[in-house]
PDB file of N, CA and C in Angstrom:
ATOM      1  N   UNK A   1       0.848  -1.184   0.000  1.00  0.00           N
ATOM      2  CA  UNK A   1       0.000   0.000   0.000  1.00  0.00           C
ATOM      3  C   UNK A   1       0.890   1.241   0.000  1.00  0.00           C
ATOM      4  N   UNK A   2       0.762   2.462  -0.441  1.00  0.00           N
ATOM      5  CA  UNK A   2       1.191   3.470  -0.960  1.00  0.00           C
ATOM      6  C   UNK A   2       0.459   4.326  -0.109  1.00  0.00           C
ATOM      7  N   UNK A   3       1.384   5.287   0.445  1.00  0.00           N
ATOM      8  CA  UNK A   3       0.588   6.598   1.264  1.00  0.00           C
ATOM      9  C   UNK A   3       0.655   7.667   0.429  1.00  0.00           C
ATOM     10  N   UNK A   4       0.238   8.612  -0.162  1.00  0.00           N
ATOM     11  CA  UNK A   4       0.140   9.869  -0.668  1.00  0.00           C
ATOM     12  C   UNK A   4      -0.594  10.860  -0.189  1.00  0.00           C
ATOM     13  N   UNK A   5       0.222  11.960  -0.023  1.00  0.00           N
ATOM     14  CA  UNK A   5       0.057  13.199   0.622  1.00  0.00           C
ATOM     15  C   UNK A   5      -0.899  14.417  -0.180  1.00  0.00           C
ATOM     16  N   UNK A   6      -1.511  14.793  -0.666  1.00  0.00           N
ATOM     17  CA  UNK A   6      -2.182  15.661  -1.499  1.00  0.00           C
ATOM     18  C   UNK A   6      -2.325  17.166  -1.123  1.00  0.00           C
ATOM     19  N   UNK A   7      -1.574  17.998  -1.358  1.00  0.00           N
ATOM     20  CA  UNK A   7      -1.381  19.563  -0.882  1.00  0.00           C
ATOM     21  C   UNK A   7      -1.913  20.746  -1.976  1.00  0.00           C
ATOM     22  N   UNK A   8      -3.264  20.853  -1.718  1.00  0.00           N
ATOM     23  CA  UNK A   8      -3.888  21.936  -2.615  1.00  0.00           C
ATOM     24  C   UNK A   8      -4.588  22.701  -2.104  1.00  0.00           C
ATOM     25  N   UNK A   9      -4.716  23.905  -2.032  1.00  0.00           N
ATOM     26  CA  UNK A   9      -5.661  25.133  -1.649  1.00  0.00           C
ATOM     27  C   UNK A   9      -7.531  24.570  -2.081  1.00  0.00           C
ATOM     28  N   UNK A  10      -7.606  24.192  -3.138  1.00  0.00           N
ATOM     29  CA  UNK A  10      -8.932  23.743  -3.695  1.00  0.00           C
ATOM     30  C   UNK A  10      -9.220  22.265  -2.832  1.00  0.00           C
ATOM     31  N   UNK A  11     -10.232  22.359  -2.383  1.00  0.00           N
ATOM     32  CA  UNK A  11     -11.281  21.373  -1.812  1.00  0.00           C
ATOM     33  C   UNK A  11     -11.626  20.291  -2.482  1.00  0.00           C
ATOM     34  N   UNK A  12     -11.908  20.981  -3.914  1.00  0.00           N
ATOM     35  CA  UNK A  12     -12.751  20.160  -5.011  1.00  0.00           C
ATOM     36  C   UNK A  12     -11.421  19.048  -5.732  1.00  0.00           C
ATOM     37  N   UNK A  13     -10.033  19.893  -5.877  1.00  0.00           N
ATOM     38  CA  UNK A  13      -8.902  19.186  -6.081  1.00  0.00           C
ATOM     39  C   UNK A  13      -8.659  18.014  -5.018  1.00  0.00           C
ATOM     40  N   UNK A  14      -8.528  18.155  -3.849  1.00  0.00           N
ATOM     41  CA  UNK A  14      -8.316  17.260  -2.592  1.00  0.00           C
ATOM     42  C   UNK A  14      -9.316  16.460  -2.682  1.00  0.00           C
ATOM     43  N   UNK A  15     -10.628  16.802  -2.797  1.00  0.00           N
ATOM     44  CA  UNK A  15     -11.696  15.465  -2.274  1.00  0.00           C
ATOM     45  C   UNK A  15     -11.310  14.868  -3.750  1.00  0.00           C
ATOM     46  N   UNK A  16     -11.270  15.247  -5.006  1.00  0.00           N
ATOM     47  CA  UNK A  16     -11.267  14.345  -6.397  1.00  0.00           C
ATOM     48  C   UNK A  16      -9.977  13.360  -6.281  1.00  0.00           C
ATOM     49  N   UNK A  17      -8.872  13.931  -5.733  1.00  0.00           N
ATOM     50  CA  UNK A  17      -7.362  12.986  -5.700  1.00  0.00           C
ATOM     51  C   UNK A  17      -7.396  12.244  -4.447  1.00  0.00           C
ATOM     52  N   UNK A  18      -8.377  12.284  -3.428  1.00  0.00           N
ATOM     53  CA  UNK A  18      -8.476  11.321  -2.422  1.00  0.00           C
ATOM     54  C   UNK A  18      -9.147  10.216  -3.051  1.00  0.00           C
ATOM     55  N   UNK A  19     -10.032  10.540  -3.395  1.00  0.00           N
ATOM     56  CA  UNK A  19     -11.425   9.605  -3.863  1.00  0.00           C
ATOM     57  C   UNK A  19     -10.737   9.058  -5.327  1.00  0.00           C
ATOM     58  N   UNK A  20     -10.217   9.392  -5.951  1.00  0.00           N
ATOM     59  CA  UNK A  20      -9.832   8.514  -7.047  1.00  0.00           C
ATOM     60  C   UNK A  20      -8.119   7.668  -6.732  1.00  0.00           C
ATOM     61  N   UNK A  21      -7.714   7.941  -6.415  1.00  0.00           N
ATOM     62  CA  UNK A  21      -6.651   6.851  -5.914  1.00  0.00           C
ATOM     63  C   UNK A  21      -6.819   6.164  -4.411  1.00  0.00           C
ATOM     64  N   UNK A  22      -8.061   6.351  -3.690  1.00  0.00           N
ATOM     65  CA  UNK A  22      -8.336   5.712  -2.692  1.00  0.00           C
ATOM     66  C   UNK A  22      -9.092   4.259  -3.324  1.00  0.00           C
ATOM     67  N   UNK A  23      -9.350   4.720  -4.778  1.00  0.00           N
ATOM     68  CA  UNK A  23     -10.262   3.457  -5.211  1.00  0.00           C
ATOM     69  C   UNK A  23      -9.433   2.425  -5.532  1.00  0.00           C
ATOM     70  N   UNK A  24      -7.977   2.822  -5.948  1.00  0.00           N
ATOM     71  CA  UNK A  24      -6.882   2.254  -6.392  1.00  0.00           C
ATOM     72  C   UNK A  24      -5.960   1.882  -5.337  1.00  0.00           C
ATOM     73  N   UNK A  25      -6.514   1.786  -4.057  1.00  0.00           N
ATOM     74  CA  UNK A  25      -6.071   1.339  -3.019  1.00  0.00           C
ATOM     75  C   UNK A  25      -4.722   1.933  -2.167  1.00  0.00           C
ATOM     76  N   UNK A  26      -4.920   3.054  -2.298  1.00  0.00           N
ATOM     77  CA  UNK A  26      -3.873   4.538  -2.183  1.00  0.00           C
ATOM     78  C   UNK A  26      -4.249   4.950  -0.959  1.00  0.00           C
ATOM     79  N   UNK A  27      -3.383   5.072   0.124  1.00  0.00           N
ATOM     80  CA  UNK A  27      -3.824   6.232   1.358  1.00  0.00           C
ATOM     81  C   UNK A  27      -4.064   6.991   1.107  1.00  0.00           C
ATOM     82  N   UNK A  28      -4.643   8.284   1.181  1.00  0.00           N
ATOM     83  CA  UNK A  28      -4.596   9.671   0.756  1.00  0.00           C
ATOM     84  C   UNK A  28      -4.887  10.596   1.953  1.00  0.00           C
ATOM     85  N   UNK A  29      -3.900  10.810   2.372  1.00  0.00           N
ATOM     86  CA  UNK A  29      -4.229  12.213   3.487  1.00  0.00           C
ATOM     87  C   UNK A  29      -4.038  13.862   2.828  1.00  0.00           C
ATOM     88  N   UNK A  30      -4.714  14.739   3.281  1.00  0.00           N
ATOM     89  CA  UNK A  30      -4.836  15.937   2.171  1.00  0.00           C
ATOM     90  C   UNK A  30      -4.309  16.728   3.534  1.00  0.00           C
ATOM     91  N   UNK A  31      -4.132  18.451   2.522  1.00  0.00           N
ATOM     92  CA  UNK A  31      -3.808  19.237   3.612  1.00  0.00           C
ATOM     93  C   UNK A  31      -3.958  20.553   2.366  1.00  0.00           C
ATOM     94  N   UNK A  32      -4.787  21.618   3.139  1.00  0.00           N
ATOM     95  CA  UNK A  32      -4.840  22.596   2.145  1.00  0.00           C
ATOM     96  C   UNK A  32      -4.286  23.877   2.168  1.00  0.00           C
ATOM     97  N   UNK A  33      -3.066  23.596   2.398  1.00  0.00           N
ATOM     98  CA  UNK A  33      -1.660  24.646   2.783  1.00  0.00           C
ATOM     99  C   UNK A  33      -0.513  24.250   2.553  1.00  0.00           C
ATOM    100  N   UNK A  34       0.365  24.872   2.445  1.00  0.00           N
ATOM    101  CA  UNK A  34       1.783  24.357   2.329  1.00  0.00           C
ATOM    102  C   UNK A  34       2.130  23.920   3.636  1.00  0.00           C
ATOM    103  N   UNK A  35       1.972  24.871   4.242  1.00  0.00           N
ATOM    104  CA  UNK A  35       2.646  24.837   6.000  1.00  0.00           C
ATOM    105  C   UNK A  35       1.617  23.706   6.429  1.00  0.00           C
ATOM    106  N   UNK A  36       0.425  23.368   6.035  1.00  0.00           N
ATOM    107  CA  UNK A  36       0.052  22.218   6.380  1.00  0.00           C
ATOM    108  C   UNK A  36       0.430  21.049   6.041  1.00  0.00           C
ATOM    109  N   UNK A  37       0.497  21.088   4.840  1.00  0.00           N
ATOM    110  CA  UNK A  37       1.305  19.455   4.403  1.00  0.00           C
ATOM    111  C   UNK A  37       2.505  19.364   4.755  1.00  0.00           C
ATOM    112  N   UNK A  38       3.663  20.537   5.109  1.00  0.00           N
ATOM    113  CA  UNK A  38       4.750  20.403   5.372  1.00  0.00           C
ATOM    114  C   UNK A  38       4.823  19.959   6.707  1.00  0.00           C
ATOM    115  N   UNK A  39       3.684  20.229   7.898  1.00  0.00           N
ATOM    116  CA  UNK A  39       3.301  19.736   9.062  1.00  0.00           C
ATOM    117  C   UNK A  39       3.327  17.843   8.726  1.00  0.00           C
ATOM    118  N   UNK A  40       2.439  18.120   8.069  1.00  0.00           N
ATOM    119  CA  UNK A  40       1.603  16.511   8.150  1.00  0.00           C
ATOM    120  C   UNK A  40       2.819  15.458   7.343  1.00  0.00           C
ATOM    121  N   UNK A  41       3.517  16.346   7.030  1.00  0.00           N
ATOM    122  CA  UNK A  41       4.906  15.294   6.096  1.00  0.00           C
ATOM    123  C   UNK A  41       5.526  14.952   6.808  1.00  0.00           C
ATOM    124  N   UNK A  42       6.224  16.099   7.770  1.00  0.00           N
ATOM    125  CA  UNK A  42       7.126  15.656   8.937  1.00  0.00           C
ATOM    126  C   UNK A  42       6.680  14.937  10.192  1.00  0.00           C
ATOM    127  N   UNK A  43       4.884  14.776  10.363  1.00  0.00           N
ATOM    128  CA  UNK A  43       4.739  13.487  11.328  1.00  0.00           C
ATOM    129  C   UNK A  43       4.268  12.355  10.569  1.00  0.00           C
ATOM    130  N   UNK A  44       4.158  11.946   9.254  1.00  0.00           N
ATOM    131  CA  UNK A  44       3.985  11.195   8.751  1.00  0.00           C
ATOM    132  C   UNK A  44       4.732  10.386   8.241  1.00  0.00           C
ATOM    133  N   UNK A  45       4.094   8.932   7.608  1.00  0.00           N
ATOM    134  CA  UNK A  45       5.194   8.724   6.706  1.00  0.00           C
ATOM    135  C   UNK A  45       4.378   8.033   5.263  1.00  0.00           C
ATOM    136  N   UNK A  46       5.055   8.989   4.209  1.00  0.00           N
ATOM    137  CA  UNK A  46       4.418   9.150   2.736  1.00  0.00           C
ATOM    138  C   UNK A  46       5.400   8.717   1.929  1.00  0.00           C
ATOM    139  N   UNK A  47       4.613   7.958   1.022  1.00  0.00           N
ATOM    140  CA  UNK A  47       5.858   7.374   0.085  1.00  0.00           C
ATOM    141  C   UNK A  47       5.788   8.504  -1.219  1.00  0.00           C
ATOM    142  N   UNK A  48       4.743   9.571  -1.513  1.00  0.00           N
ATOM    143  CA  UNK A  48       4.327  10.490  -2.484  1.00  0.00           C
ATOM    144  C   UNK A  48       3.875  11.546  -2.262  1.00  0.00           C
ATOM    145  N   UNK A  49       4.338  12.572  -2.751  1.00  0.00           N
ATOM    146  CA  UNK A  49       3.251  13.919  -2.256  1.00  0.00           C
ATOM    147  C   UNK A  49       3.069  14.604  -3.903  1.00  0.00           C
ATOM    148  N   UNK A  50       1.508  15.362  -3.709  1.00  0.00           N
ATOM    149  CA  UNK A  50       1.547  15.430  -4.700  1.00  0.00           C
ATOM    150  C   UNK A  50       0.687  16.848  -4.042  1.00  0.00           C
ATOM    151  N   UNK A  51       1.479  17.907  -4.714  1.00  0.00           N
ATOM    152  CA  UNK A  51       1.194  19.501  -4.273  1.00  0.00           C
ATOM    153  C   UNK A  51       0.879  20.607  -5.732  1.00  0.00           C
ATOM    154  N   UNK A  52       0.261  21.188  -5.598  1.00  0.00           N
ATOM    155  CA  UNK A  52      -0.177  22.823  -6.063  1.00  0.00           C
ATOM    156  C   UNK A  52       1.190  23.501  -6.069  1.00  0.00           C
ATOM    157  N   UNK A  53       1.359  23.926  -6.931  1.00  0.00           N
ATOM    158  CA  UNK A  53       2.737  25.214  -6.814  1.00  0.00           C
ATOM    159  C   UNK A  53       1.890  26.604  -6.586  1.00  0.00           C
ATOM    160  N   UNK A  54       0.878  26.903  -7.277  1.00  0.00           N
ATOM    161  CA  UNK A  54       0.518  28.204  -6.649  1.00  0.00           C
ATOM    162  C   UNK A  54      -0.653  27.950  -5.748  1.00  0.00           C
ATOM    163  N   UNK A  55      -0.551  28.437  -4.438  1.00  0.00           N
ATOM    164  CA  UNK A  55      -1.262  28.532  -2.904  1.00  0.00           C
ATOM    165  C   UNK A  55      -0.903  29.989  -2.661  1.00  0.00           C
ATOM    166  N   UNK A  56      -2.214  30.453  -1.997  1.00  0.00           N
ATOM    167  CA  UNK A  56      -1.935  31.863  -1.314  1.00  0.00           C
ATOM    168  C   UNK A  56      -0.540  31.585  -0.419  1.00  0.00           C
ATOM    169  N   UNK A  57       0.487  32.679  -0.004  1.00  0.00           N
ATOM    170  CA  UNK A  57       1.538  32.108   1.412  1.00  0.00           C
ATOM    171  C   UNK A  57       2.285  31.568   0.320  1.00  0.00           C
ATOM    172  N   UNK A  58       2.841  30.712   1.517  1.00  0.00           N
ATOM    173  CA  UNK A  58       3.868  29.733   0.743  1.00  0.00           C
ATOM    174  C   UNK A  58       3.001  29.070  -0.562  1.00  0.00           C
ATOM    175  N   UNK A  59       4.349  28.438  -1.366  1.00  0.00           N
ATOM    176  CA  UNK A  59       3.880  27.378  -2.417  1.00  0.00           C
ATOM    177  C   UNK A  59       4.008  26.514  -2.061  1.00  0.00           C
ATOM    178  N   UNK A  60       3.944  25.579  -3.323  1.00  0.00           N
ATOM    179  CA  UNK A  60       4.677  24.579  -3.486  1.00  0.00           C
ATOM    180  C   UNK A  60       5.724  24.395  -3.760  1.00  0.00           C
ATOM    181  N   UNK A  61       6.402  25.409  -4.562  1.00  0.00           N
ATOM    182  CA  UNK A  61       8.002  24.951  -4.631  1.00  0.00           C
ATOM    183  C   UNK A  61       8.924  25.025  -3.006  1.00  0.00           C
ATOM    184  N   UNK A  62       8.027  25.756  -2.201  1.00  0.00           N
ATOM    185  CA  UNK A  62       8.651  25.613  -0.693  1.00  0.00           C
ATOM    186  C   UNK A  62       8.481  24.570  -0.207  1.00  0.00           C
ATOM    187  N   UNK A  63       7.250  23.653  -0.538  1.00  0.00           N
ATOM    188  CA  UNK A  63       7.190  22.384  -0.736  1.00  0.00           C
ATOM    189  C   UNK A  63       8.358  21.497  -0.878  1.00  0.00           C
ATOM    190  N   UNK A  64       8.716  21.422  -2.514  1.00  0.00           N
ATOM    191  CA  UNK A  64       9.243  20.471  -2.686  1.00  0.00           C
ATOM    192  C   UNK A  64      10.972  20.640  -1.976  1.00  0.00           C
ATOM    193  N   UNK A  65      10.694  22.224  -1.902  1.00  0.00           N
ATOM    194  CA  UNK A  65      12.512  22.723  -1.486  1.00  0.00           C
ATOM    195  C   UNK A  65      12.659  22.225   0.342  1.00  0.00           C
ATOM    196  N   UNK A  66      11.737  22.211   0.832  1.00  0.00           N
ATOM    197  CA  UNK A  66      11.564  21.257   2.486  1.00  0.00           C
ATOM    198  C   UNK A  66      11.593  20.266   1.979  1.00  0.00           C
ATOM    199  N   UNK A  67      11.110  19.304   1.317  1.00  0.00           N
ATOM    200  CA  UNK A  67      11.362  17.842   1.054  1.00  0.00           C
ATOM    201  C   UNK A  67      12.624  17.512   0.659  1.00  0.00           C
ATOM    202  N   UNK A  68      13.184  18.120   0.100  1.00  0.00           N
ATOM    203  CA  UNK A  68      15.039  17.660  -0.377  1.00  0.00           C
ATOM    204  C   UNK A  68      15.908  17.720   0.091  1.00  0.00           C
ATOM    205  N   UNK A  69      15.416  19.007   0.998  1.00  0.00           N
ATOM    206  CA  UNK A  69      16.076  19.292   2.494  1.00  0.00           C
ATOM    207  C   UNK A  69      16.078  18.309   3.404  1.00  0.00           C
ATOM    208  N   UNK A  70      15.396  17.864   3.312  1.00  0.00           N
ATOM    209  CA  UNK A  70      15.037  16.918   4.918  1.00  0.00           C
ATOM    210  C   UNK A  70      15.274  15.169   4.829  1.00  0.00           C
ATOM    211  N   UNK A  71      15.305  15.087   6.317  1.00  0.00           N
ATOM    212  CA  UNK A  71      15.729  13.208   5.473  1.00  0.00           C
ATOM    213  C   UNK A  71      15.161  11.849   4.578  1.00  0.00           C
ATOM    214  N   UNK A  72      14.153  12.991   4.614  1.00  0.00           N
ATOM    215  CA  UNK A  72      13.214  12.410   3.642  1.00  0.00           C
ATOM    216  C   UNK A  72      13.089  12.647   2.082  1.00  0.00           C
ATOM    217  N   UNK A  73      14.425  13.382   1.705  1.00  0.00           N
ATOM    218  CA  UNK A  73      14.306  13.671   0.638  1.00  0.00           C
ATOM    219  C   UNK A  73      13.887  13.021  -0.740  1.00  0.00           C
ATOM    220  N   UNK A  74      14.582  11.972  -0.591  1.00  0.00           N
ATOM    221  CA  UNK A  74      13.825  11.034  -1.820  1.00  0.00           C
ATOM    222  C   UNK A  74      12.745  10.666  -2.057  1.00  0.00           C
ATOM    223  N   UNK A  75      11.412  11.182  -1.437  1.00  0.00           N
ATOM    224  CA  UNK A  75      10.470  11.113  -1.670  1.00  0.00           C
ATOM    225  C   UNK A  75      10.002  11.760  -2.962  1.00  0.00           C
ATOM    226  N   UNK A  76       9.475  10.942  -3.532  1.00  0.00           N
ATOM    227  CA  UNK A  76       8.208  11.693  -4.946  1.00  0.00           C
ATOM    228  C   UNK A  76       7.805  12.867  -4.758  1.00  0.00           C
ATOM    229  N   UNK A  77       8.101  13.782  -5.595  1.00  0.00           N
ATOM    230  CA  UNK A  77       7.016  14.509  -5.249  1.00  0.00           C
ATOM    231  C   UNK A  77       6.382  14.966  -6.800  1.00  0.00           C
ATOM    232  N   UNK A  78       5.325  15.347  -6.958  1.00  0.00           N
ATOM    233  CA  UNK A  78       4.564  15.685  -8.271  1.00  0.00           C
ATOM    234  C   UNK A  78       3.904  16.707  -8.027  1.00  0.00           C
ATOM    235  N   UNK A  79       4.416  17.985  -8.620  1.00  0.00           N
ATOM    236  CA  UNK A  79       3.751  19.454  -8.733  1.00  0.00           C
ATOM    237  C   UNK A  79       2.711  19.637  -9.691  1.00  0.00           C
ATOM    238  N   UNK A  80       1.611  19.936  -9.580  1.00  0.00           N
ATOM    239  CA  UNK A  80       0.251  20.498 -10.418  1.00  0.00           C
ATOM    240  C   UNK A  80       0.456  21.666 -10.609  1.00  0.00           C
ATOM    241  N   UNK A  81       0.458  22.219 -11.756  1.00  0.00           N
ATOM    242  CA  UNK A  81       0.699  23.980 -12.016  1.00  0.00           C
ATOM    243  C   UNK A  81       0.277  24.597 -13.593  1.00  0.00           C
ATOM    244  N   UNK A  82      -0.492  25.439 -13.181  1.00  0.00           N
ATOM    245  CA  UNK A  82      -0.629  25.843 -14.883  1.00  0.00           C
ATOM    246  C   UNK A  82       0.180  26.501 -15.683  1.00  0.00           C
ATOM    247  N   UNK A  83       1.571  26.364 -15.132  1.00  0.00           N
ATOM    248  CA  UNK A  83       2.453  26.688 -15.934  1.00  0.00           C
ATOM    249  C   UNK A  83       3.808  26.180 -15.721  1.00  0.00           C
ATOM    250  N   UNK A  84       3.830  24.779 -16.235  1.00  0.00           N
ATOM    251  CA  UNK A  84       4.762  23.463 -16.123  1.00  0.00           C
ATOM    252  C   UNK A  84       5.923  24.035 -16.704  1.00  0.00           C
ATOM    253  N   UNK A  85       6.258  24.445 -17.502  1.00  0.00           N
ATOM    254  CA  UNK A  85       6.901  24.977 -18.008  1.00  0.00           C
ATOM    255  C   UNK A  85       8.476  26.080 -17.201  1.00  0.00           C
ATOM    256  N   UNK A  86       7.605  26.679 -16.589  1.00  0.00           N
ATOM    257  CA  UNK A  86       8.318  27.301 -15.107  1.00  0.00           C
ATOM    258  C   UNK A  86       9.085  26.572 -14.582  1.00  0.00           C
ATOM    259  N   UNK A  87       8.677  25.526 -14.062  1.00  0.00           N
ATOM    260  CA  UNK A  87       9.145  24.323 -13.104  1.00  0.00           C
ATOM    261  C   UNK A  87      10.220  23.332 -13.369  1.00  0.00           C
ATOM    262  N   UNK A  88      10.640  23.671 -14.484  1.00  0.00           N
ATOM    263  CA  UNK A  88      11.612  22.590 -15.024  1.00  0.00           C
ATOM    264  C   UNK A  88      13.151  23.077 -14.031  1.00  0.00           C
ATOM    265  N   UNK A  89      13.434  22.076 -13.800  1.00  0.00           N
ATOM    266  CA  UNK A  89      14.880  22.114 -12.600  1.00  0.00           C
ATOM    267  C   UNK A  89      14.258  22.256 -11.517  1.00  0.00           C
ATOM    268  N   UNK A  90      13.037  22.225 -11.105  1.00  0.00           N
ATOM    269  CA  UNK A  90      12.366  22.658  -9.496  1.00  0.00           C
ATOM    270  C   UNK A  90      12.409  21.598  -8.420  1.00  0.00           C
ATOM    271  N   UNK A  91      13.255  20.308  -8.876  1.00  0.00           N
ATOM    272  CA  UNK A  91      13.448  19.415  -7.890  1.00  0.00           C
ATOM    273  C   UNK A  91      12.174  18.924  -7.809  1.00  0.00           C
ATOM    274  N   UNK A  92      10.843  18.763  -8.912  1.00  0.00           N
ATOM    275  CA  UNK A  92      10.043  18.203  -8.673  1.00  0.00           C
ATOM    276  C   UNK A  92      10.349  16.572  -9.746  1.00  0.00           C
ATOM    277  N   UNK A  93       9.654  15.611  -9.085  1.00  0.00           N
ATOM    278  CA  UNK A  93      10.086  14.403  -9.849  1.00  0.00           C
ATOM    279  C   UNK A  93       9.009  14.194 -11.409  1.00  0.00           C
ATOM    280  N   UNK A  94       8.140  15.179 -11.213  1.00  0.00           N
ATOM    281  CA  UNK A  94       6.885  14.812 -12.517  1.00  0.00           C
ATOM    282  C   UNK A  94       6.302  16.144 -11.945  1.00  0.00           C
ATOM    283  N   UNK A  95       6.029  17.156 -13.214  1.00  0.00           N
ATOM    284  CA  UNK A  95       4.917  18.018 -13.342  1.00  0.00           C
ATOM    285  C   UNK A  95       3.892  18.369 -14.093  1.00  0.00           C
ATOM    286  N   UNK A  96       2.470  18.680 -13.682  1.00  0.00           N
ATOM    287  CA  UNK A  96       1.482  17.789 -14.396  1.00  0.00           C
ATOM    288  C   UNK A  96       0.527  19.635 -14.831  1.00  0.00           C
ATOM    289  N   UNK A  97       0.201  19.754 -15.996  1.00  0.00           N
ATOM    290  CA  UNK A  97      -0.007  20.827 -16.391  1.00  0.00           C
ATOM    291  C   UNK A  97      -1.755  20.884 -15.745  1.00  0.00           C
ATOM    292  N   UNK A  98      -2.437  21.927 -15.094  1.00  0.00           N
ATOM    293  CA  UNK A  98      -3.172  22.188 -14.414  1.00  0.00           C
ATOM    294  C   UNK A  98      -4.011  23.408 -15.222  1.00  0.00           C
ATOM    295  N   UNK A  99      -5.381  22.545 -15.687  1.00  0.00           N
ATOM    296  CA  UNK A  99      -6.174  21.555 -15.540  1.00  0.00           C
ATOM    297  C   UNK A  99      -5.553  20.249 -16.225  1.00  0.00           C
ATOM    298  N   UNK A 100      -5.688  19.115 -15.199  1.00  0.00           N
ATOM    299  CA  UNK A 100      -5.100  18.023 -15.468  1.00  0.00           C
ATOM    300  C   UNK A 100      -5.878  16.653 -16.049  1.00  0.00           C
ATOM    301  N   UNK A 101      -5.367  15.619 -16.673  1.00  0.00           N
ATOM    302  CA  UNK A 101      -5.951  14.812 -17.034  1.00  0.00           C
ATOM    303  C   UNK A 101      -6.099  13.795 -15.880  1.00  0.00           C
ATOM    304  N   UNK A 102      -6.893  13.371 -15.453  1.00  0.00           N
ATOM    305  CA  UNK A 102      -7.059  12.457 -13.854  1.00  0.00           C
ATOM    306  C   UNK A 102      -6.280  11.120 -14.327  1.00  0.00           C
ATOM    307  N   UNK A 103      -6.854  10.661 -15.628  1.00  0.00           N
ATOM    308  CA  UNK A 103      -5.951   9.113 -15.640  1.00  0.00           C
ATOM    309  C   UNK A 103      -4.136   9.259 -16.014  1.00  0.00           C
ATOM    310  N   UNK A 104      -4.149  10.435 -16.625  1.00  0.00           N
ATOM    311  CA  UNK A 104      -2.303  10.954 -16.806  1.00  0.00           C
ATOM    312  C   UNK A 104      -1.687  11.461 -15.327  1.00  0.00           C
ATOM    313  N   UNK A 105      -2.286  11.853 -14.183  1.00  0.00           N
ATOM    314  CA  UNK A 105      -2.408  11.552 -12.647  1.00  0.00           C
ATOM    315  C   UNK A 105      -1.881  10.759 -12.752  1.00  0.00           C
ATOM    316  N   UNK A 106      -2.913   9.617 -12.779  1.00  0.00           N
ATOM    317  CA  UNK A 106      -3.211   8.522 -11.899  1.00  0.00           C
ATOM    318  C   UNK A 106      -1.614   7.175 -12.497  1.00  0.00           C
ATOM    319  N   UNK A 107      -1.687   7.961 -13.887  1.00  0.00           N
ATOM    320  CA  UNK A 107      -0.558   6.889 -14.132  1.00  0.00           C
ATOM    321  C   UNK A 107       1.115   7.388 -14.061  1.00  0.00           C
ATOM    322  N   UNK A 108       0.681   8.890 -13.280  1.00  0.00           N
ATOM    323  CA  UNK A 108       2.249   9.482 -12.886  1.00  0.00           C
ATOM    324  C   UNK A 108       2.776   8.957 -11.744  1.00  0.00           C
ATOM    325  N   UNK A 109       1.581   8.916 -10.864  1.00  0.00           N
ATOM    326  CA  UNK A 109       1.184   8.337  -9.538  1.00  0.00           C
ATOM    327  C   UNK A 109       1.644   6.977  -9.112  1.00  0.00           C
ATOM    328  N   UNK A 110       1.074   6.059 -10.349  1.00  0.00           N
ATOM    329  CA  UNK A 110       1.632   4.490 -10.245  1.00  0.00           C
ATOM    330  C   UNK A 110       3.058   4.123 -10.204  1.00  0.00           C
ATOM    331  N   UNK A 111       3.423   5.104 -11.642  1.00  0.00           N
ATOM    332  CA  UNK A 111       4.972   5.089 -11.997  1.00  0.00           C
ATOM    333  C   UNK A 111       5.375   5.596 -11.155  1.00  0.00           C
ATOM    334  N   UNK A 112       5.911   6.475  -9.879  1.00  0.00           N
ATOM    335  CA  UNK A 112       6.746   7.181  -9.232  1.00  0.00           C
ATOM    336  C   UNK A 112       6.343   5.974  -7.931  1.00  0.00           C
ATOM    337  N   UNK A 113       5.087   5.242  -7.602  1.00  0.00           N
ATOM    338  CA  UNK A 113       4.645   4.544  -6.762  1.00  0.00           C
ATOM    339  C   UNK A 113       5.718   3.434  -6.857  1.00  0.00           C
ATOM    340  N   UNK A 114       6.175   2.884  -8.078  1.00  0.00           N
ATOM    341  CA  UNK A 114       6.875   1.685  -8.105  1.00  0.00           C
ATOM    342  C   UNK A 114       8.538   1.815  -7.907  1.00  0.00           C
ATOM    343  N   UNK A 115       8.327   3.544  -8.020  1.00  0.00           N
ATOM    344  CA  UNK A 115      10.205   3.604  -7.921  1.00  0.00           C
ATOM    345  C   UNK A 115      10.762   3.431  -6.728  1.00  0.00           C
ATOM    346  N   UNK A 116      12.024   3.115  -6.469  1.00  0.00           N
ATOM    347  CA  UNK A 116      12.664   2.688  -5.604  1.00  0.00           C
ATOM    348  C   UNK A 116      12.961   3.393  -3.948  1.00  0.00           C
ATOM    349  N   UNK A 117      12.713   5.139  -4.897  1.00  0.00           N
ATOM    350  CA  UNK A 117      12.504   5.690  -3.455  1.00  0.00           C
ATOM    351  C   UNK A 117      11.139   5.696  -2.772  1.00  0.00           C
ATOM    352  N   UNK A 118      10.144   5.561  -3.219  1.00  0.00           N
ATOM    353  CA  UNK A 118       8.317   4.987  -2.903  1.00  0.00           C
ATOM    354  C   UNK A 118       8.826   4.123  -1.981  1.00  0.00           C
ATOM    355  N   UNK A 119       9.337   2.935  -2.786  1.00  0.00           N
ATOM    356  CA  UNK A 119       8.966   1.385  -2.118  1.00  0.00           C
ATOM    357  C   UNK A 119      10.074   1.520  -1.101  1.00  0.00           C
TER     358      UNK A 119
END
């Protein structure tokens, strides 16, 4: 089983990425802040996080820049952003252009699920 972290300002984003990889037998704990998921990362333990780059406050790239930092760095992480493009070198492992395709998700999700730092 696979834990994934889900960090988005939108509600409607969080309940859709819980509920569709929960069907696929995915933990999914959400958090709709940076400083929240960055909370819930450091008492948790997630084999994936998958965050918003733009959030009121912090982002997400403060996101992924605490995750590489920390000893948990090799964790997945997959940035949603409507402008992917930006993000290239951002230390994110997969970035997914926002509005997103749920099954191109779901199969970024699997693939980063099976890599070595996941498992």
């Amino acid at each position: 089983m696979c834990n994934v972290l889900v960090i988005d300002d939108e509600q409607m984003i969080r309940d859709l990425l819980r509920q569709a990889l929960s069907r696929l037998d995915f933990t999914v704990d959400t958090a709709e802040s940076a400083l929240g998921g960055i909370a819930k990362f450091e008492s948790g333990a997630y084999d994936l996080v998958i965050t918003d780059v733009r959030m009121p406050g912090v982002d997400g790239r403060y996101v992924v820049h605490h995750i590489r930092g920390s000893k948990k760095e090799a964790t997945p992480v997959i940035g949603l952003s409507g402008t992917p493009w930006l993000l290239q070198n951002g230390g994110f492992d997969a970035v997914m252009d926002k509005p997103f395709m749920l099954q191109s998700l779901i199969e970024k999700v699997k693939d980063l699920a099976k890599s070595p730092a996941a498992g």
